[in-house]
Protein backbone atom coordinates (compact mmCIF):
# COMPACT_ATOMS: atom_id res chain seq x y z
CA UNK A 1 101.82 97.45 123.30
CA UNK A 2 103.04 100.89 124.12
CA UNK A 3 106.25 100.48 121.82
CA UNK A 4 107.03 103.91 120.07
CA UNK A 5 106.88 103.59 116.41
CA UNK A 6 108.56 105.85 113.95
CA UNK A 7 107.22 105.72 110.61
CA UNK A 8 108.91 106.90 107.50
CA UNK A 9 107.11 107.20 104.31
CA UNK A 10 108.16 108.82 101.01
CA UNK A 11 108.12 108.34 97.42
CA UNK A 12 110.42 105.51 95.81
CA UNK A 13 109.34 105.69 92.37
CA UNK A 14 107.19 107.17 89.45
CA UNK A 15 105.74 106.22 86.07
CA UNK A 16 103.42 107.56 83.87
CA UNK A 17 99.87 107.91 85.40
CA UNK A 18 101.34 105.98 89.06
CA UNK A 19 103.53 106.48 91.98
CA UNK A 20 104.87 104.01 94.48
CA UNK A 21 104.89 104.94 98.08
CA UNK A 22 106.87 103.05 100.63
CA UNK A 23 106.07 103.21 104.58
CA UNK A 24 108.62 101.87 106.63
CA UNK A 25 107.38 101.48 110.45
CA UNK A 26 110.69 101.01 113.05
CA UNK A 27 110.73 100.54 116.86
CA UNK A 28 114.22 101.42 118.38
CA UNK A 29 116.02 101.57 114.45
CA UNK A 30 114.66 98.13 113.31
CA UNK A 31 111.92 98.01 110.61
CA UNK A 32 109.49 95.65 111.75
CA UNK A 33 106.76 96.13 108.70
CA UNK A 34 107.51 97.45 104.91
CA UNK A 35 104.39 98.67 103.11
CA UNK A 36 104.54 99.88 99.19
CA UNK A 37 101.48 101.18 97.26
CA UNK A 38 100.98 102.24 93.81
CA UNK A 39 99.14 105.50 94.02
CA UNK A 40 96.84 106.81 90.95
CA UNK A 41 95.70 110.46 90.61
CA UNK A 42 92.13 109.97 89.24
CA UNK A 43 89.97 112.87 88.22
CA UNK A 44 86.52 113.42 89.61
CA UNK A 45 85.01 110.58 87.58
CA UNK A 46 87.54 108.35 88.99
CA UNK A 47 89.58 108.27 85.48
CA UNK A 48 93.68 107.92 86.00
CA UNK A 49 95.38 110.99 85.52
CA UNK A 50 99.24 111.49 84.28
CA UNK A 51 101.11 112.54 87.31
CA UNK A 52 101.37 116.18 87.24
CA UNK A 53 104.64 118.03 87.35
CA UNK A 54 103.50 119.85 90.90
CA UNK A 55 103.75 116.49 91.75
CA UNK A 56 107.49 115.97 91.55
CA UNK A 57 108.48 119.90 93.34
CA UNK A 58 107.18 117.74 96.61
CA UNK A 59 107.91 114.46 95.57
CA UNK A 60 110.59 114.07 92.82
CA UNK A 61 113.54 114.50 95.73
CA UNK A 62 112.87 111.18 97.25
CA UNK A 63 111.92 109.29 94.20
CA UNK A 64 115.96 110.10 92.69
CA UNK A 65 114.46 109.60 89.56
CA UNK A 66 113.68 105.77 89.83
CA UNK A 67 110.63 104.71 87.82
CA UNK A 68 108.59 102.12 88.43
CA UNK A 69 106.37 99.52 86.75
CA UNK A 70 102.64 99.96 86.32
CA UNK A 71 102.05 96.25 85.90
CA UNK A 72 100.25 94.07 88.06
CA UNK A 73 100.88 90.76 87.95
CA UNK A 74 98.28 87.58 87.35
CA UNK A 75 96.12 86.54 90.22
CA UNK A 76 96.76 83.03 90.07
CA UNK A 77 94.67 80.21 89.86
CA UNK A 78 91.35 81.17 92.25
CA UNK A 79 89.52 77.52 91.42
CA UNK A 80 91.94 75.39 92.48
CA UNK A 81 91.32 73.15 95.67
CA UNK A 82 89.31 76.61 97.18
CA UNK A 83 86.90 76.61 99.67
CA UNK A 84 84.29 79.28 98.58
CA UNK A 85 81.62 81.57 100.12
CA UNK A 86 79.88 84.90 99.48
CA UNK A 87 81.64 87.46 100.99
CA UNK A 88 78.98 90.54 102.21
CA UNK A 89 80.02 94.30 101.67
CA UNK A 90 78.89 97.02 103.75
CA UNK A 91 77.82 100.32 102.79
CA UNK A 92 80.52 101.70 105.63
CA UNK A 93 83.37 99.79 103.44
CA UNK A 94 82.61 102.26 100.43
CA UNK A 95 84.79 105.11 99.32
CA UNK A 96 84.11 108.31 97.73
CA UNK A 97 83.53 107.21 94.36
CA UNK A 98 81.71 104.05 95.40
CA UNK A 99 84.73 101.69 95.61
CA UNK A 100 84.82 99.24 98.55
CA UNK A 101 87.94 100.90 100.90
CA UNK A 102 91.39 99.01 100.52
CA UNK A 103 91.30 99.19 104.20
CA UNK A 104 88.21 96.88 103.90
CA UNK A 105 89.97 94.50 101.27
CA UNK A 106 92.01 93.12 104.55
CA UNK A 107 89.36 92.18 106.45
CA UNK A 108 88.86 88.79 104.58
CA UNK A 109 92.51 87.49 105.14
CA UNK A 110 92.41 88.37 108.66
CA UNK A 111 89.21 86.53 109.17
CA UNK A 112 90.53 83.31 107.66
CA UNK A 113 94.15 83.28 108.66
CA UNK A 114 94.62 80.12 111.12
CA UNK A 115 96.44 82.54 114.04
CA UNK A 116 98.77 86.02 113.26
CA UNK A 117 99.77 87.04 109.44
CA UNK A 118 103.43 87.58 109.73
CA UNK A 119 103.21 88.76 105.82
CA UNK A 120 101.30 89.52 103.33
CA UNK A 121 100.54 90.90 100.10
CA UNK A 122 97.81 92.38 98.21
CA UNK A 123 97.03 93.32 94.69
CA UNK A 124 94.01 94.90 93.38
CA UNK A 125 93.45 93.74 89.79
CA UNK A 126 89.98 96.05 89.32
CA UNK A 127 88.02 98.12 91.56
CA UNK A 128 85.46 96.28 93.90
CA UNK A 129 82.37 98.24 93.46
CA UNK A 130 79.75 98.99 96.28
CA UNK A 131 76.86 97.10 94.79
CA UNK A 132 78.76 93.35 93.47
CA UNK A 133 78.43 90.64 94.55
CA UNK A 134 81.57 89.28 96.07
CA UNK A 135 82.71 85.43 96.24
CA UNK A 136 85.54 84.82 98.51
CA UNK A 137 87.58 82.13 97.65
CA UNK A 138 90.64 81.22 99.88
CA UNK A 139 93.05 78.37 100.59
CA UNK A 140 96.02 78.13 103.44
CA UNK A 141 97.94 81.30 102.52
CA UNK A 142 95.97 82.23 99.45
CA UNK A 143 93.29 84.42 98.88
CA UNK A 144 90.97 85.74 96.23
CA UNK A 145 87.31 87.96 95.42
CA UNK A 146 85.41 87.59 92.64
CA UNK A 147 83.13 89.55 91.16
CA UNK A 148 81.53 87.99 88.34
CA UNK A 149 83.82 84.97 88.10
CA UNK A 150 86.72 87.24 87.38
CA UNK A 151 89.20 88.04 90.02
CA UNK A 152 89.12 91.46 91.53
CA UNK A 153 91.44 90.85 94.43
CA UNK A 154 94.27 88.21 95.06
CA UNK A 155 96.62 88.05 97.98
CA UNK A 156 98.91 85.77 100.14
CA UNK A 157 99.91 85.85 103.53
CA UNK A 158 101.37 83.82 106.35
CA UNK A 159 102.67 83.19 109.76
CA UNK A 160 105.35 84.13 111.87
């Protein structure tokens, strides 16, 4: 509390139809949190776009040319030794195109970590619409949703 943060973000890579930005969050010179997304243009209809070349006169600098991989990886196994429950959405987690927020994504692994999440990760394997029905399945460090028995959203996290 009342720490001064200086945040850094810029592009670290690109592929085809993605581009990875990196925040880096210091207090006095020492990152304390790393944060990398995949960003995907989408057109109105929420279709993926190839990234434009207007893209790289702002961006192309701090990405050096470094590409980067589209691919997500597997989820894991969701069924194993997993408690479950249904896991409500609310019409204030939805986006613009009806997608629930990533911001809203997080709120499940904070509610079931045992005490502060040191680190964690995150990986969105298909969008989480606004009308699914969502089935939260977790274990000690492992979480996943499901929508339809299929995994939308996997992540681990843990502790100091």
């Amino acid at each position: 509390m009342g720490d001064q943060l200086e945040l850094t973000t810029f592009c670290s890579g690109v592929g085809a139809a993605w581009a990875e930005r990196r925040t880096d969050v210091a207090i006095d010179g020492e990152v304390v949190i790393e944060a990398v997304a995949l960003w995907v243009p989408i057109d109105p209809s929420g279709r993926p776009l190839r990234v434009r070349q207007d893209f790289f006169s702002v961006y192309g600098e701090s990405a050096s040319g470094r590409r980067v991989s589209g691919r997500v990886p597997g989820p894991g196994d969701a069924t194993h030794e997993a408690s479950r429950r249904r896991w409500e959405l609310r019409r204030s987690d939805l986006d613009v195109v009806g997608h629930v927020n990533n911001a809203a994504l997080w709120l499940p692994m904070v509610e079931i970590a045992d005490g502060p999440i040191a680190a964690a990760s995150m990986i969105h394997h298909r969008a989480v619409q606004g009308g699914d029905e969502v089935e939260l399945c977790h274990r000690p460090g492992r979480l996943w949703l499901l929508v339809e028995g299929q995994v939308a959203v996997s992540a681990s996290f843990a502790g100091p």
